[in-house]
N, C-alpha and C. Protein backbone atom coordinates (compact mmCIF):
# COMPACT_ATOMS: atom_id res chain seq x y z
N UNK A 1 -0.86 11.81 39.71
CA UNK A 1 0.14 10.84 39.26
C UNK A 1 -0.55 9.74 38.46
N UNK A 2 -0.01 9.12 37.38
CA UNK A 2 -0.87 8.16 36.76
C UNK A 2 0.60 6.74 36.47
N UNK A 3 0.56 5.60 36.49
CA UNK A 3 1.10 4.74 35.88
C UNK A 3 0.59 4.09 34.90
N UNK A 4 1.88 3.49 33.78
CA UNK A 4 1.16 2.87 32.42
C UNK A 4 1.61 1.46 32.46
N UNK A 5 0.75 0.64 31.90
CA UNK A 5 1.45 -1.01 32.00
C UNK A 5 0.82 -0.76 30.40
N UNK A 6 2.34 -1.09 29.75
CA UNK A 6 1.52 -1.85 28.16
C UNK A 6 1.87 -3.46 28.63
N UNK A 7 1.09 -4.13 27.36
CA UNK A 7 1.22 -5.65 27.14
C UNK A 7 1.10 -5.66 25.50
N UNK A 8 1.18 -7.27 24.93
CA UNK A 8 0.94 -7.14 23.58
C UNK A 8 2.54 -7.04 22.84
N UNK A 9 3.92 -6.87 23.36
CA UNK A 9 4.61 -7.00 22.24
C UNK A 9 5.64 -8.38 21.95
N UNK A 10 6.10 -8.02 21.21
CA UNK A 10 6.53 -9.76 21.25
C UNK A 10 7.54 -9.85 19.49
N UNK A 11 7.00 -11.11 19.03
CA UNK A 11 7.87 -11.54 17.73
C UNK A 11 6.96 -11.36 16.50
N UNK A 12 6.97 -11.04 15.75
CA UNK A 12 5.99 -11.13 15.00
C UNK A 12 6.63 -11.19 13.28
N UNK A 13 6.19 -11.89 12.42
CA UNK A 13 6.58 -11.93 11.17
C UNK A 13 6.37 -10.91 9.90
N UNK A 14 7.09 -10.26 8.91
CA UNK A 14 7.00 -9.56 7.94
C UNK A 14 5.52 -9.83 7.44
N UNK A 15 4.77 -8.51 7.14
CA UNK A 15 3.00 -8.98 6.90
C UNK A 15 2.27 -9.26 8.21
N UNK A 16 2.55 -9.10 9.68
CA UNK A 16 1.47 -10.15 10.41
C UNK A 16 1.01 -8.54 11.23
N UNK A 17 0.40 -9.03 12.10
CA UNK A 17 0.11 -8.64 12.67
C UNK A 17 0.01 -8.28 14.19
N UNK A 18 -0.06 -7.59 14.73
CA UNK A 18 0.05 -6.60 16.36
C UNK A 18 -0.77 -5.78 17.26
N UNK A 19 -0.94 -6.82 18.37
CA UNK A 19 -1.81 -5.68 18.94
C UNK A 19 -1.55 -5.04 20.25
N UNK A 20 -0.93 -3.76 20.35
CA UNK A 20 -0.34 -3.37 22.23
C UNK A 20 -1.96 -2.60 22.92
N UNK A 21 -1.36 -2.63 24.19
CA UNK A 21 -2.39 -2.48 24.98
C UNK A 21 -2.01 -1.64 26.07
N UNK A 22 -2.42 -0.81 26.75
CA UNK A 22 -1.55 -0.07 27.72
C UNK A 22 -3.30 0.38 28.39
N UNK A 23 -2.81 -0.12 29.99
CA UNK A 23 -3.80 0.93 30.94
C UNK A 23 -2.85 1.11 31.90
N UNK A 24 -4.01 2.75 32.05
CA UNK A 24 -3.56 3.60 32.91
C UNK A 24 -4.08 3.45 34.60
N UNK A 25 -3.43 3.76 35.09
CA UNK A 25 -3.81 4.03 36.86
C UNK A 25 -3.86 4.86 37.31
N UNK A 26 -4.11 5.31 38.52
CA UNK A 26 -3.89 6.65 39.42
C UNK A 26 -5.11 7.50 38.45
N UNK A 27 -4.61 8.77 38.83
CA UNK A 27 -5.64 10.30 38.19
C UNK A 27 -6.12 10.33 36.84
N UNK A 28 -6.19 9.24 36.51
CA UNK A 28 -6.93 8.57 35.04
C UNK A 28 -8.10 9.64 34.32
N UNK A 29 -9.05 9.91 35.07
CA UNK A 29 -10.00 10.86 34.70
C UNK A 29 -9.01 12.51 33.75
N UNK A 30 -8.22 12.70 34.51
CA UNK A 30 -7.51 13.79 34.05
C UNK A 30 -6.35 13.48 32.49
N UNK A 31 -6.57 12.41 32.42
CA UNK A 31 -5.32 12.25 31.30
C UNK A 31 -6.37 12.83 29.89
N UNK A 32 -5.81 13.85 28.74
CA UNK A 32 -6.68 14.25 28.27
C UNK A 32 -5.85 13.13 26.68
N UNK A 33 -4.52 12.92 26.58
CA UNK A 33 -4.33 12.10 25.34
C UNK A 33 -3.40 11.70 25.99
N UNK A 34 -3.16 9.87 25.14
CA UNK A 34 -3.06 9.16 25.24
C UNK A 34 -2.29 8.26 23.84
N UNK A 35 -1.63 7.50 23.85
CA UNK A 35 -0.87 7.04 22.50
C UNK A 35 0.05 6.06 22.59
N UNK A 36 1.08 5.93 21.49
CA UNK A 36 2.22 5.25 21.78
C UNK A 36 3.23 5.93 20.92
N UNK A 37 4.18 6.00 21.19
CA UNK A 37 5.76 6.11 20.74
C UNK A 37 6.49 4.98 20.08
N UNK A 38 7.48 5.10 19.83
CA UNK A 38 8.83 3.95 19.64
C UNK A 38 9.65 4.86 19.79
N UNK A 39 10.75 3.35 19.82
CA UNK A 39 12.55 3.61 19.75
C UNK A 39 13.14 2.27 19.31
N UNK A 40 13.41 2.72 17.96
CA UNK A 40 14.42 1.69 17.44
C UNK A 40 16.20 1.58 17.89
N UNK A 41 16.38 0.72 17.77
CA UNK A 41 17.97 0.73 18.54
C UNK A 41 19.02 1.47 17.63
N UNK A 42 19.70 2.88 17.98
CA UNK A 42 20.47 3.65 17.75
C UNK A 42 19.95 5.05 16.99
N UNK A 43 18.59 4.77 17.54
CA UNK A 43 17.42 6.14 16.91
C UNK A 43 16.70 6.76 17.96
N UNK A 44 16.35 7.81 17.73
CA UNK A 44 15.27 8.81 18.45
C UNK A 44 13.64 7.95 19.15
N UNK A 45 13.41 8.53 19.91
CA UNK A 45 12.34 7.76 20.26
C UNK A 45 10.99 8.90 19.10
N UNK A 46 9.97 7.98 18.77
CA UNK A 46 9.29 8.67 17.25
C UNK A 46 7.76 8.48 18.13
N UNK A 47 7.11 9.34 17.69
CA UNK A 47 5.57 9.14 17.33
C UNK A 47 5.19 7.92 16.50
N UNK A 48 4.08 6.70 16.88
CA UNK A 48 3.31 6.56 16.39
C UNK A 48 1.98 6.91 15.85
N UNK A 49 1.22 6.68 17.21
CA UNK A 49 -0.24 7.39 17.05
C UNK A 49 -0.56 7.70 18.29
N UNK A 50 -1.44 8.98 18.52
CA UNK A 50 -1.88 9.48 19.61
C UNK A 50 -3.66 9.46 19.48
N UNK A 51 -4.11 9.69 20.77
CA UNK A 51 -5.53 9.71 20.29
C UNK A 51 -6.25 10.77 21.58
N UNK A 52 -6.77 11.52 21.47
CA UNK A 52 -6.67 12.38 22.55
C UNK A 52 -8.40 12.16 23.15
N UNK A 53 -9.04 12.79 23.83
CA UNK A 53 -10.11 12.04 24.82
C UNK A 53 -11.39 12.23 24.09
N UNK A 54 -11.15 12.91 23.35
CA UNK A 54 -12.49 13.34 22.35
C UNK A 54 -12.27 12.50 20.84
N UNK A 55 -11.04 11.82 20.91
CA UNK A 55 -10.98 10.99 19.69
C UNK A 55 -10.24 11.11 18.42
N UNK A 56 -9.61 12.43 18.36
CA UNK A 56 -8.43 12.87 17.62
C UNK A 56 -7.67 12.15 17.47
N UNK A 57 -7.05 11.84 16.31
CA UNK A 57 -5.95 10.99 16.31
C UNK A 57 -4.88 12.19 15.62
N UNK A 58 -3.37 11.20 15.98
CA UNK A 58 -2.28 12.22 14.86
C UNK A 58 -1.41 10.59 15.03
N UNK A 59 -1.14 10.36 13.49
CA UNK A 59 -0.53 9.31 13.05
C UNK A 59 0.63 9.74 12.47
N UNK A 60 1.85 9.22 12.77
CA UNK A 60 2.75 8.90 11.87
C UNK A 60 2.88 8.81 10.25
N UNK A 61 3.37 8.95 9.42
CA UNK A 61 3.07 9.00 8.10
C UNK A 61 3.72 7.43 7.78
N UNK A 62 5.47 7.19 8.43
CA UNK A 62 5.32 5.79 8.17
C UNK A 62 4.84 4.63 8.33
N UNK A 63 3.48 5.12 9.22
CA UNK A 63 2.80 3.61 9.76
C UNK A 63 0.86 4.21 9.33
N UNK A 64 0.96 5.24 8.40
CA UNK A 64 0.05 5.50 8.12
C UNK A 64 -1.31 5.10 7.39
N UNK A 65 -2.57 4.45 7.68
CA UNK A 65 -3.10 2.91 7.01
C UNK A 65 -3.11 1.91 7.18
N UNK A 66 -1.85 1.67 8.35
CA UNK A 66 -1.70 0.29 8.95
C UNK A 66 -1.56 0.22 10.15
N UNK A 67 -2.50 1.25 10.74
CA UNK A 67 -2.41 1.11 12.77
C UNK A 67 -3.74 1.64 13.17
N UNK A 68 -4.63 1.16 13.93
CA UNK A 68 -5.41 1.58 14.07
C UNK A 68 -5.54 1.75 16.15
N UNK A 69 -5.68 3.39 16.38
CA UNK A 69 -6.05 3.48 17.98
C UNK A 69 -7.45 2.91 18.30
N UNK A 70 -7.53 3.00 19.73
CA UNK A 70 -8.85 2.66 20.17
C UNK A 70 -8.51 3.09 21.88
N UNK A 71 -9.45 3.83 22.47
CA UNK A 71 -9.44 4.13 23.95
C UNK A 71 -10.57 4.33 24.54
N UNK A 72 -10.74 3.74 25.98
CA UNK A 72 -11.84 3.95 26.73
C UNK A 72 -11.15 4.69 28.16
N UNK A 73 -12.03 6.00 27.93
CA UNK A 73 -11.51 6.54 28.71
C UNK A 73 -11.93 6.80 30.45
N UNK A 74 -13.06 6.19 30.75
CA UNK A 74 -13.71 5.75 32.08
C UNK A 74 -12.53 4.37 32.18
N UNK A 75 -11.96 3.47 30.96
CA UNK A 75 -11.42 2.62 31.57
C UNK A 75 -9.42 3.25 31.75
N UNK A 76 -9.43 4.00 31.01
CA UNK A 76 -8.05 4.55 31.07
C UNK A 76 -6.96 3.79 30.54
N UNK A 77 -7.50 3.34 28.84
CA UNK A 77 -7.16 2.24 28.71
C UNK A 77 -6.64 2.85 27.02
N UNK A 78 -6.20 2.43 26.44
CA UNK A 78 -5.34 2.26 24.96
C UNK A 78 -4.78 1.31 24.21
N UNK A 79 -5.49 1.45 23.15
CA UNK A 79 -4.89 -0.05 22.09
C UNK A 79 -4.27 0.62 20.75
N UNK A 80 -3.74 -0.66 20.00
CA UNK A 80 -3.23 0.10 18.74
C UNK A 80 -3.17 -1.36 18.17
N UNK A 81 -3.78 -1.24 17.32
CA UNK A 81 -3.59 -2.79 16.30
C UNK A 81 -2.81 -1.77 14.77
N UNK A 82 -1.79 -2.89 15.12
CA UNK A 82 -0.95 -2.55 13.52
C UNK A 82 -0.95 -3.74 13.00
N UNK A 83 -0.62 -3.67 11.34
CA UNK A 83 -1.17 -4.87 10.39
C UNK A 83 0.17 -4.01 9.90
N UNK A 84 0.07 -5.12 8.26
CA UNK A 84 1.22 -5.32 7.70
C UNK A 84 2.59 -5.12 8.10
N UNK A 85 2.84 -5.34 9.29
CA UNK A 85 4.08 -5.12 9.63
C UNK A 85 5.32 -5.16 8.91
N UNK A 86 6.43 -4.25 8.99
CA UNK A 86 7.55 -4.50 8.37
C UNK A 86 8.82 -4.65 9.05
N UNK A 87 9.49 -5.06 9.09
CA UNK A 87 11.19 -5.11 9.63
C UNK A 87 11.52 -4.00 10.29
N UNK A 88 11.52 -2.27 9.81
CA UNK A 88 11.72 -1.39 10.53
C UNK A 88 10.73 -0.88 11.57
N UNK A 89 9.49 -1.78 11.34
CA UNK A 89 8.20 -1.43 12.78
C UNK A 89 9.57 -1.86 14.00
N UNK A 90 10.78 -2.47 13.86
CA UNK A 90 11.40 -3.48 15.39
C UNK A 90 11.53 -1.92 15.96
N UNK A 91 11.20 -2.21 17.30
CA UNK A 91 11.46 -1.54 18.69
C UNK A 91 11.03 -1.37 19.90
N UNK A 92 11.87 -0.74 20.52
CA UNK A 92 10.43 -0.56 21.78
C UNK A 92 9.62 0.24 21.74
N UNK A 93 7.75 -0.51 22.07
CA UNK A 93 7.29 0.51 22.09
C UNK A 93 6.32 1.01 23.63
N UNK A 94 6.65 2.39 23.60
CA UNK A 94 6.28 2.99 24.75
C UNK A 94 4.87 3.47 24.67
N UNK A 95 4.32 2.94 26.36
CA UNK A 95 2.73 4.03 26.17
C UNK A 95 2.54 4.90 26.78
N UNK A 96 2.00 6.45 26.26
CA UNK A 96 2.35 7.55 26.44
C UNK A 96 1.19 8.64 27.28
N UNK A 97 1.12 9.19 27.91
CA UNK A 97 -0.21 9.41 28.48
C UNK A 97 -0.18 11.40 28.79
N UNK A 98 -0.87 12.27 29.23
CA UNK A 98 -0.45 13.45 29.15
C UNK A 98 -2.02 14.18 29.86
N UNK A 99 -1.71 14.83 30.85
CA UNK A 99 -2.18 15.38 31.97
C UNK A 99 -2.67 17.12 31.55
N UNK A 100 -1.83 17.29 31.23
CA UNK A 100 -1.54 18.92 31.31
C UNK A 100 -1.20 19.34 32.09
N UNK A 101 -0.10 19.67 32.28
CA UNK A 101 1.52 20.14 32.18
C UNK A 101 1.93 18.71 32.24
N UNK A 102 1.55 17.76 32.58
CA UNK A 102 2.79 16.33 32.42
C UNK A 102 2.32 15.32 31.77
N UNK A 103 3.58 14.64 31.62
CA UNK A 103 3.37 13.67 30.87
C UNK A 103 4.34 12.19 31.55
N UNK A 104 3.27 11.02 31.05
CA UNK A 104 3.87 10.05 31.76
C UNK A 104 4.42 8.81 30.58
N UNK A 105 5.13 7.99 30.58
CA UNK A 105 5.50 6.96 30.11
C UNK A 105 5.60 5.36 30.95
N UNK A 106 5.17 4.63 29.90
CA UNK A 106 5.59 3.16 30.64
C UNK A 106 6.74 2.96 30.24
N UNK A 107 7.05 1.62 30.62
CA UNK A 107 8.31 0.78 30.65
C UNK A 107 8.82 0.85 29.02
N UNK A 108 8.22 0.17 28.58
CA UNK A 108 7.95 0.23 27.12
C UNK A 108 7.79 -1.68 27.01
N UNK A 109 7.62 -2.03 25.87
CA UNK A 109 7.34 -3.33 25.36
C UNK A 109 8.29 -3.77 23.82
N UNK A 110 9.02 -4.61 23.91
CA UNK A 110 9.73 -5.00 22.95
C UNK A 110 8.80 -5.49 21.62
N UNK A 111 9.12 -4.69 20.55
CA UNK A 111 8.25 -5.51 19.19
C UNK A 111 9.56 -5.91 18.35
N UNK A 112 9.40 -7.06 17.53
CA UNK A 112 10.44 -7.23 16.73
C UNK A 112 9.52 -7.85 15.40
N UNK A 113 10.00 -7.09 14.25
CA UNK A 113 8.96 -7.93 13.06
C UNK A 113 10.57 -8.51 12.37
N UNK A 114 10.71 -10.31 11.98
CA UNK A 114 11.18 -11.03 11.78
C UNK A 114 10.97 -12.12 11.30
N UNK A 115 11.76 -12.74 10.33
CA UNK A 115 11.39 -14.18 9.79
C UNK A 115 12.14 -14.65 10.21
């Protein structure tokens, strides 16, 4: 079993910048990738970026250039700094974690990019 706490989302302005954070708990050693999602309000929940334990990434194409992962995986831990933010980055975003055969989610964390 593993639980996720992200932190890091909040208000942020057209152009600025973001950084979420999500660690993991429980059977941590076993999680082999790791990432984040969204869900904008009256849409699908989407891929951002994933990053799997050896360092793979798979990015999104609309946030492609402007998000960068980072994970320590003795700490069971995940970041994602996004830059230039735009208006449609607003949503929640979820942190995503994956075992083999399962997969876990946090709460998620509200982002809103706004002037």
């Amino acid at each position: 079993q593993v639980h996720l706490r992200e932190s890091g989302g909040g208000l942020v302005q057209p152009g600025g910048s973001l950084n979420l954070s999500c660690t993991a708990s429980g059977s941590i050693a076993s999680i082999w990738l790791m990432g984040w999602y969204r869900q904008a309000p009256g849409r699908q929940r989407e891929l951002v970026q994933t990053i799997t334990h050896r360092g793979f990434t798979n990015t999104a194409d609309s946030v492609r250039g402007r998000v960068t992962i980072s994970r320590d995986n003795l700490k069971g831990t995940v970041s994602m700094q996004m830059n230039n933010m735009k208006p449609e980055d607003t949503g929640v975003y979820f942190c995503y974690a994956e075992d083999m055969p399962y997969d876990y989610w946090g709460q998620g964390t509200q982002v809103t990019v706004s002037s």
